[in-house]
N, C-alpha and C. Protein backbone atom coordinates (compact mmCIF):
# COMPACT_ATOMS: atom_id res chain seq x y z
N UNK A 1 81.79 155.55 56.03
CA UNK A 1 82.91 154.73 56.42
C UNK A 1 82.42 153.29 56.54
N UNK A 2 82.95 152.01 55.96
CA UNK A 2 82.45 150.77 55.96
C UNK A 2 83.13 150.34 56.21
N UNK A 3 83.37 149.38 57.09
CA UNK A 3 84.18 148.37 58.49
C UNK A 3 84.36 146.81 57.76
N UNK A 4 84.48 146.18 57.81
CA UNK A 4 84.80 144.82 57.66
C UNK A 4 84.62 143.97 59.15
N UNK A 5 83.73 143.09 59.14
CA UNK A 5 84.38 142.17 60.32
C UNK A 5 83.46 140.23 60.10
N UNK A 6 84.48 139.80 60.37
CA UNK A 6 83.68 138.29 60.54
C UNK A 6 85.37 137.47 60.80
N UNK A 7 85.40 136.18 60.56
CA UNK A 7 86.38 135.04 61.11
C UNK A 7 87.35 135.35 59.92
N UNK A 8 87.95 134.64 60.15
CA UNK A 8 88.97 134.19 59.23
C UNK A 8 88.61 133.20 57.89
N UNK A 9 88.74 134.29 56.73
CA UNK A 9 87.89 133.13 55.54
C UNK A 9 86.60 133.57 55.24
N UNK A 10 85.92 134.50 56.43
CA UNK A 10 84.66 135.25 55.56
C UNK A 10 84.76 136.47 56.08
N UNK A 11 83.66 137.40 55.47
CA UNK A 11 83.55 138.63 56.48
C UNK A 11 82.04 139.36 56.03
N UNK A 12 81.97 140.14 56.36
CA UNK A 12 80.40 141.46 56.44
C UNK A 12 81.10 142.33 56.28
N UNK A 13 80.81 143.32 55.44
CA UNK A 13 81.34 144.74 55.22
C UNK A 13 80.03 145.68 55.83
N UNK A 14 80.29 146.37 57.05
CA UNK A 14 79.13 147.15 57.26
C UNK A 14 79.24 148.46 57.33
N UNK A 15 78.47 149.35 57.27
CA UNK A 15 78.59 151.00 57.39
C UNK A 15 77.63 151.29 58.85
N UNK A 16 78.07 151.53 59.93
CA UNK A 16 77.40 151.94 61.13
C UNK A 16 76.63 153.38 60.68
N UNK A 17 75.27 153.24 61.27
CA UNK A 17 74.40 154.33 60.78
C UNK A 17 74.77 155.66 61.45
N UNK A 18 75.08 155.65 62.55
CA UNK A 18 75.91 156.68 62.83
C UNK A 18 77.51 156.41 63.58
N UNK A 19 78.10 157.63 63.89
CA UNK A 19 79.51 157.20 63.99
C UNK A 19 79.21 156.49 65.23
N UNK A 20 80.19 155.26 65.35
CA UNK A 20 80.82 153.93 65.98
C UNK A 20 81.69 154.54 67.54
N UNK A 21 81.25 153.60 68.55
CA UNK A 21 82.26 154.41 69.68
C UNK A 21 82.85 153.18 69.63
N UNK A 22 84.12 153.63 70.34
CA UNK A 22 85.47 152.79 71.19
C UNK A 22 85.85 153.33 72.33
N UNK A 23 85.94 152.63 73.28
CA UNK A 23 85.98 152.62 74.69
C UNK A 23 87.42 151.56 74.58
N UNK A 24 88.26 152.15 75.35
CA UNK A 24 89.44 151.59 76.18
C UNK A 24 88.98 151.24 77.59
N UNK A 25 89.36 150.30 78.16
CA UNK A 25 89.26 149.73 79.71
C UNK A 25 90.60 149.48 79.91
N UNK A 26 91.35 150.15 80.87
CA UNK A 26 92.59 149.62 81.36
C UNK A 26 92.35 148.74 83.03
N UNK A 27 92.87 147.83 82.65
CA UNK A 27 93.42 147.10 83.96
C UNK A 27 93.83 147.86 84.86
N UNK A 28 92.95 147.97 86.05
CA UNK A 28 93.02 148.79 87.30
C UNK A 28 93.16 147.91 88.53
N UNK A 29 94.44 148.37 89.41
CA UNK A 29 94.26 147.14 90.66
C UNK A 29 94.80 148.73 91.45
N UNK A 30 93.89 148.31 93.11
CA UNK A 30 94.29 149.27 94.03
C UNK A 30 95.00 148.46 95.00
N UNK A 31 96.02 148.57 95.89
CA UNK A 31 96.81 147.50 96.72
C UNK A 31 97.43 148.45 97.97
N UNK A 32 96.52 147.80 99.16
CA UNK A 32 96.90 148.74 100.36
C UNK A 32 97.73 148.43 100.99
N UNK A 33 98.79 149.31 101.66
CA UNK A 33 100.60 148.22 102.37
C UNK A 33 99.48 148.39 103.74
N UNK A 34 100.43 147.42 104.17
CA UNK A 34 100.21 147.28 105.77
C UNK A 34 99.88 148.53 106.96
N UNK A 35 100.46 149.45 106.67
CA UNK A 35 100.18 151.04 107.13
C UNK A 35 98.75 151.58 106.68
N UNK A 36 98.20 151.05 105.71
CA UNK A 36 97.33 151.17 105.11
C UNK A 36 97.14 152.17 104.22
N UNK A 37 98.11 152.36 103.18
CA UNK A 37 98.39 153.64 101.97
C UNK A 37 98.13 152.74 101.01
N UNK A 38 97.53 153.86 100.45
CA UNK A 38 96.84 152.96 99.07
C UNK A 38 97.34 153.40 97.58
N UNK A 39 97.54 151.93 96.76
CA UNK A 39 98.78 152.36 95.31
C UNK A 39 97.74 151.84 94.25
N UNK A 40 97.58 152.82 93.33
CA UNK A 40 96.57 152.16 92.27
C UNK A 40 98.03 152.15 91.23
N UNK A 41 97.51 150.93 90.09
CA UNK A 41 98.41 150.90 89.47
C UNK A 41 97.52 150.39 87.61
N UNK A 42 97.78 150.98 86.95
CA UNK A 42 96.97 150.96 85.73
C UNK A 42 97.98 150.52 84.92
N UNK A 43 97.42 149.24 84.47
CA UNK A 43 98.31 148.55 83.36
C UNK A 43 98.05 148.62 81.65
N UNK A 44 98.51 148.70 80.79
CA UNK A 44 97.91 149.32 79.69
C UNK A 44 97.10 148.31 78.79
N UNK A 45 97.35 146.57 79.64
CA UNK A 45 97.12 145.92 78.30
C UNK A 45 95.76 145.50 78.95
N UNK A 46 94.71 146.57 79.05
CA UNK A 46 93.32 146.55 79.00
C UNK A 46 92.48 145.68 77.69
N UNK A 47 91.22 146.02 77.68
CA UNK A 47 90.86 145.51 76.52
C UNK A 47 90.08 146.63 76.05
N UNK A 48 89.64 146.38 74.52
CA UNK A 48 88.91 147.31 73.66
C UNK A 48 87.59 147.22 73.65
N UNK A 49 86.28 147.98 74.11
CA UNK A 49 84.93 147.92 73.40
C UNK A 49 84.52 148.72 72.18
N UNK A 50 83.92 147.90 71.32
CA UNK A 50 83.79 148.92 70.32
C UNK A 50 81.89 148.67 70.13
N UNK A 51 81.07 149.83 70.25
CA UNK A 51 79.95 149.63 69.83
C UNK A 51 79.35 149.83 67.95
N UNK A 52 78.78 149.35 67.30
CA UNK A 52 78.55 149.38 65.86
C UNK A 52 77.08 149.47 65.97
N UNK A 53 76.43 150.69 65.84
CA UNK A 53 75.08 150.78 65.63
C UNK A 53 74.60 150.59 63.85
N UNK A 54 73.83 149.85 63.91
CA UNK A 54 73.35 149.30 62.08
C UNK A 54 72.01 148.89 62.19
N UNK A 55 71.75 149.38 60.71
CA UNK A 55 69.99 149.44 60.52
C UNK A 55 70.07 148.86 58.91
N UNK A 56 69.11 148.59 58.37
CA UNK A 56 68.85 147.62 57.39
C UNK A 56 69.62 147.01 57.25
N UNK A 57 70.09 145.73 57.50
CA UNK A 57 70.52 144.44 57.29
C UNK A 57 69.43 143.29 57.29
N UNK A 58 70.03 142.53 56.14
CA UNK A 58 69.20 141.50 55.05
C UNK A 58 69.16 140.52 56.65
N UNK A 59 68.11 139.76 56.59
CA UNK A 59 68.13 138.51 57.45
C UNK A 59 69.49 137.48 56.79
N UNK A 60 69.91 137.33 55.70
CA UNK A 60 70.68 136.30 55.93
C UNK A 60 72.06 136.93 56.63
N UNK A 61 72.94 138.38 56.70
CA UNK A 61 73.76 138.57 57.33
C UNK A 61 73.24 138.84 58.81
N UNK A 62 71.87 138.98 58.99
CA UNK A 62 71.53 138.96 60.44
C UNK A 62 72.03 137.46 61.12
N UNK A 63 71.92 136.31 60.66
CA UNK A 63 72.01 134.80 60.67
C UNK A 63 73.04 134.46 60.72
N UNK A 64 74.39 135.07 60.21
CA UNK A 64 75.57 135.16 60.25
C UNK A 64 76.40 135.82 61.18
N UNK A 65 75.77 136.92 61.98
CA UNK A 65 76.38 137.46 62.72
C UNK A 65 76.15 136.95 64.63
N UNK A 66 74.46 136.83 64.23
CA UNK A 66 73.82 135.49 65.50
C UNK A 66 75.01 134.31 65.47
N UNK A 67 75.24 133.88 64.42
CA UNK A 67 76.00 132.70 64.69
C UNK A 67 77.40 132.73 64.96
N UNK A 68 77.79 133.84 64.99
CA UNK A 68 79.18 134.35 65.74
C UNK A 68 79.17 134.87 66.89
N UNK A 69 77.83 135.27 67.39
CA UNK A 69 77.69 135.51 68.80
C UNK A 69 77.17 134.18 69.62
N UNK A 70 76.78 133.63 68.82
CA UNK A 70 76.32 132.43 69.87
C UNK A 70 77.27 131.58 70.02
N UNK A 71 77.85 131.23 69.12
CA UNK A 71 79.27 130.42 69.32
C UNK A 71 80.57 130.83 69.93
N UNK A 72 80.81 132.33 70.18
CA UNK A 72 81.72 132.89 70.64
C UNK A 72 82.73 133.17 69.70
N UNK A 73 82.82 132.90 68.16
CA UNK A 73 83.88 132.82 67.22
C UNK A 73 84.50 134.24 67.83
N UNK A 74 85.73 134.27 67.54
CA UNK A 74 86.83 135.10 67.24
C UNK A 74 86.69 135.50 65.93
N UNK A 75 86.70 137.04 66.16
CA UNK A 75 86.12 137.64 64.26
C UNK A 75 87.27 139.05 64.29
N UNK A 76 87.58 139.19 63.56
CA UNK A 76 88.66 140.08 63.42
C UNK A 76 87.35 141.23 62.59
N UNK A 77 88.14 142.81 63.30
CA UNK A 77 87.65 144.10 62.93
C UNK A 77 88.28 144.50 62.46
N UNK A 78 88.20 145.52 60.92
CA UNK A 78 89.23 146.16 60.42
C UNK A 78 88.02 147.58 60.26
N UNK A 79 88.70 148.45 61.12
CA UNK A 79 87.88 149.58 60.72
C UNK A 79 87.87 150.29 59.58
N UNK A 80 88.58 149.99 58.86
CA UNK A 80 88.75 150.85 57.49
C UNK A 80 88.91 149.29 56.85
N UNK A 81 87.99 149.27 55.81
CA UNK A 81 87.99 148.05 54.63
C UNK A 81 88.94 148.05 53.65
N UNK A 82 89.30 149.45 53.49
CA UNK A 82 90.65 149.64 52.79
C UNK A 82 91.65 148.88 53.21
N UNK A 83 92.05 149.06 54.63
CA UNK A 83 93.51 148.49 54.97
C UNK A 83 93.35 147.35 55.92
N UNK A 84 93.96 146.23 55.16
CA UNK A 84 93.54 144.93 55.29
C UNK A 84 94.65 144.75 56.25
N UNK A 85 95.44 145.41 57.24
CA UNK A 85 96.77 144.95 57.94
C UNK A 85 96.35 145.12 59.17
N UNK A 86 95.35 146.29 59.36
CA UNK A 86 95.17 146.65 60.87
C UNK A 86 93.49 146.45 60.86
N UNK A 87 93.78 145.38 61.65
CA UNK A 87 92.61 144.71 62.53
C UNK A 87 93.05 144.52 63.99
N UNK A 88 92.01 144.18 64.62
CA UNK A 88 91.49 143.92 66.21
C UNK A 88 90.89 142.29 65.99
N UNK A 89 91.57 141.70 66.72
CA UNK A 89 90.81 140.20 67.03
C UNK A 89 89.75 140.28 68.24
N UNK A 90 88.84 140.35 68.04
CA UNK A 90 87.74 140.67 68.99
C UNK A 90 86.42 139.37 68.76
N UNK A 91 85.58 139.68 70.00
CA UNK A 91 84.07 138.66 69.76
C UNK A 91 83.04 139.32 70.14
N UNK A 92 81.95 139.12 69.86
CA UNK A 92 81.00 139.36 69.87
C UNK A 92 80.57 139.38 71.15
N UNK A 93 79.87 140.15 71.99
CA UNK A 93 79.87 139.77 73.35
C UNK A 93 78.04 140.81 73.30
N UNK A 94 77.37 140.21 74.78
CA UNK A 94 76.13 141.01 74.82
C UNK A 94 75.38 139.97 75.76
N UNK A 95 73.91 140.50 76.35
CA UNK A 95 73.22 139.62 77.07
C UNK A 95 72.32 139.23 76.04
N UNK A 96 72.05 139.35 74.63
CA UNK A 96 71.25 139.03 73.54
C UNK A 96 71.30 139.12 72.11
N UNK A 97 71.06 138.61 71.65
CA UNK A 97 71.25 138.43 69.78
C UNK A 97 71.66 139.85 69.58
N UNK A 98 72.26 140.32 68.79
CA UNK A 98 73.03 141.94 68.39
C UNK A 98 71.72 142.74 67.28
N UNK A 99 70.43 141.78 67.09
CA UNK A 99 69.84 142.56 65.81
C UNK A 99 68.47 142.07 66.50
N UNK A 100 67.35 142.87 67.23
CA UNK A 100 66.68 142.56 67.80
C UNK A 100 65.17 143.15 67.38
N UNK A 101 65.99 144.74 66.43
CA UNK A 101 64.76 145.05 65.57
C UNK A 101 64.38 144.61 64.38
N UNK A 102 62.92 144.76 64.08
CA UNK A 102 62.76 144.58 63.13
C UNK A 102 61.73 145.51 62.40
N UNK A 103 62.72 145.71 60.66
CA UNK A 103 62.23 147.28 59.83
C UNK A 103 61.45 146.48 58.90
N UNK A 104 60.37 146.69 58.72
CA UNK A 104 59.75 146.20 57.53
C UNK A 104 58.91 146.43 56.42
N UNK A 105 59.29 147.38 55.87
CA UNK A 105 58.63 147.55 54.46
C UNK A 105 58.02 146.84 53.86
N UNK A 106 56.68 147.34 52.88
CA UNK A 106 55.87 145.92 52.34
C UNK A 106 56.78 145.04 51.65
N UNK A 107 57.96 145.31 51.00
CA UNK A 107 58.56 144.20 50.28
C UNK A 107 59.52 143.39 51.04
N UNK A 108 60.25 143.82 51.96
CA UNK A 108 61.08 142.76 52.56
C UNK A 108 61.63 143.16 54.36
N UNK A 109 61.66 142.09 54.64
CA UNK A 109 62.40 142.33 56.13
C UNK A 109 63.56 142.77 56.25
N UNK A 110 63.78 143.61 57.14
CA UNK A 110 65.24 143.72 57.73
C UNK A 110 65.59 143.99 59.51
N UNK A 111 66.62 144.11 59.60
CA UNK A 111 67.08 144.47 61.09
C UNK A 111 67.70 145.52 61.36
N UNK A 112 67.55 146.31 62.71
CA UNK A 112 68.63 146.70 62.89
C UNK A 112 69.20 146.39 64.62
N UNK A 113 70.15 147.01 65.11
CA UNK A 113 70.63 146.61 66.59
C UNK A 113 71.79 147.10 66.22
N UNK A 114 72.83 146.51 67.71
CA UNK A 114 73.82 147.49 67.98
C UNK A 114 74.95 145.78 67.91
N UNK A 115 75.74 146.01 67.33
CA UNK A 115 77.09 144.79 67.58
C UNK A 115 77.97 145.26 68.77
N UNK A 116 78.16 144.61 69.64
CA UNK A 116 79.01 145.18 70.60
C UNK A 116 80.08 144.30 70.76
N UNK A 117 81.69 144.82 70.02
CA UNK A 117 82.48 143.65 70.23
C UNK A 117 83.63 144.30 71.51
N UNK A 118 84.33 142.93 71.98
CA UNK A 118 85.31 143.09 72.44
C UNK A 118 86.33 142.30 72.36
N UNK A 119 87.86 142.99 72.70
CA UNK A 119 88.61 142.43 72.18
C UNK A 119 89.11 141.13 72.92
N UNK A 120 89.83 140.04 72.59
CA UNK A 120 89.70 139.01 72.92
C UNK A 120 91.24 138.90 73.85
């Protein structure tokens, strides 16, 4: 299965080495009345995490994807590359660069790491 994701005007087509999770987070508030009874109330328009685990990637799409996490761009996800209608506007989010290994065969470098986006 190969994903699509980058800004508007470019993109990366990637295949996660193994299957991809998505995590829903709903907006949770608990609110105690004066009696002190307690009302949780779950709102639906949470946000999306999606993790993308990937292994050999070229340094120059490694360089491309650093530079959407460091800048914060807004990069649209289309999980299926086929259907160009349903995407997620999401960013790149993490405490560090998304490609931190490095695979290296005598002929050339590569990376791998985990993209962790969320939705915006």
């Amino acid at each position: 299965m190969s994903m699509a994701l980058g800004p508007v005007g470019s993109y990366l087509t990637v295949t996660p080495t193994y299957d991809y999770t998505r995590e829903q987070v709903l907006d949770r508030t608990d609110d105690r009345t004066r009696a002190g009874a307690l009302y949780t109330y779950v709102a639906g328009s949470g946000y999306t995490t999606v993790k993308l685990p990937l292994e050999w990637i070229v340094p120059a799409d490694r360089l491309l994807v650093n530079s959407w996490w460091k800048s914060g761009a807004n990069v649209l996800f289309f999980e299926d590359s086929n259907q160009s209608s349903a995407f997620l506007t999401m960013r790149i989010v993490g405490v560090e660069e998304p490609f931190q290994t490095s695979i290296e065969p005598h002929y050339q470098s590569y990376y791998a790491g985990e993209i962790v986006l969320e939705t915006v």
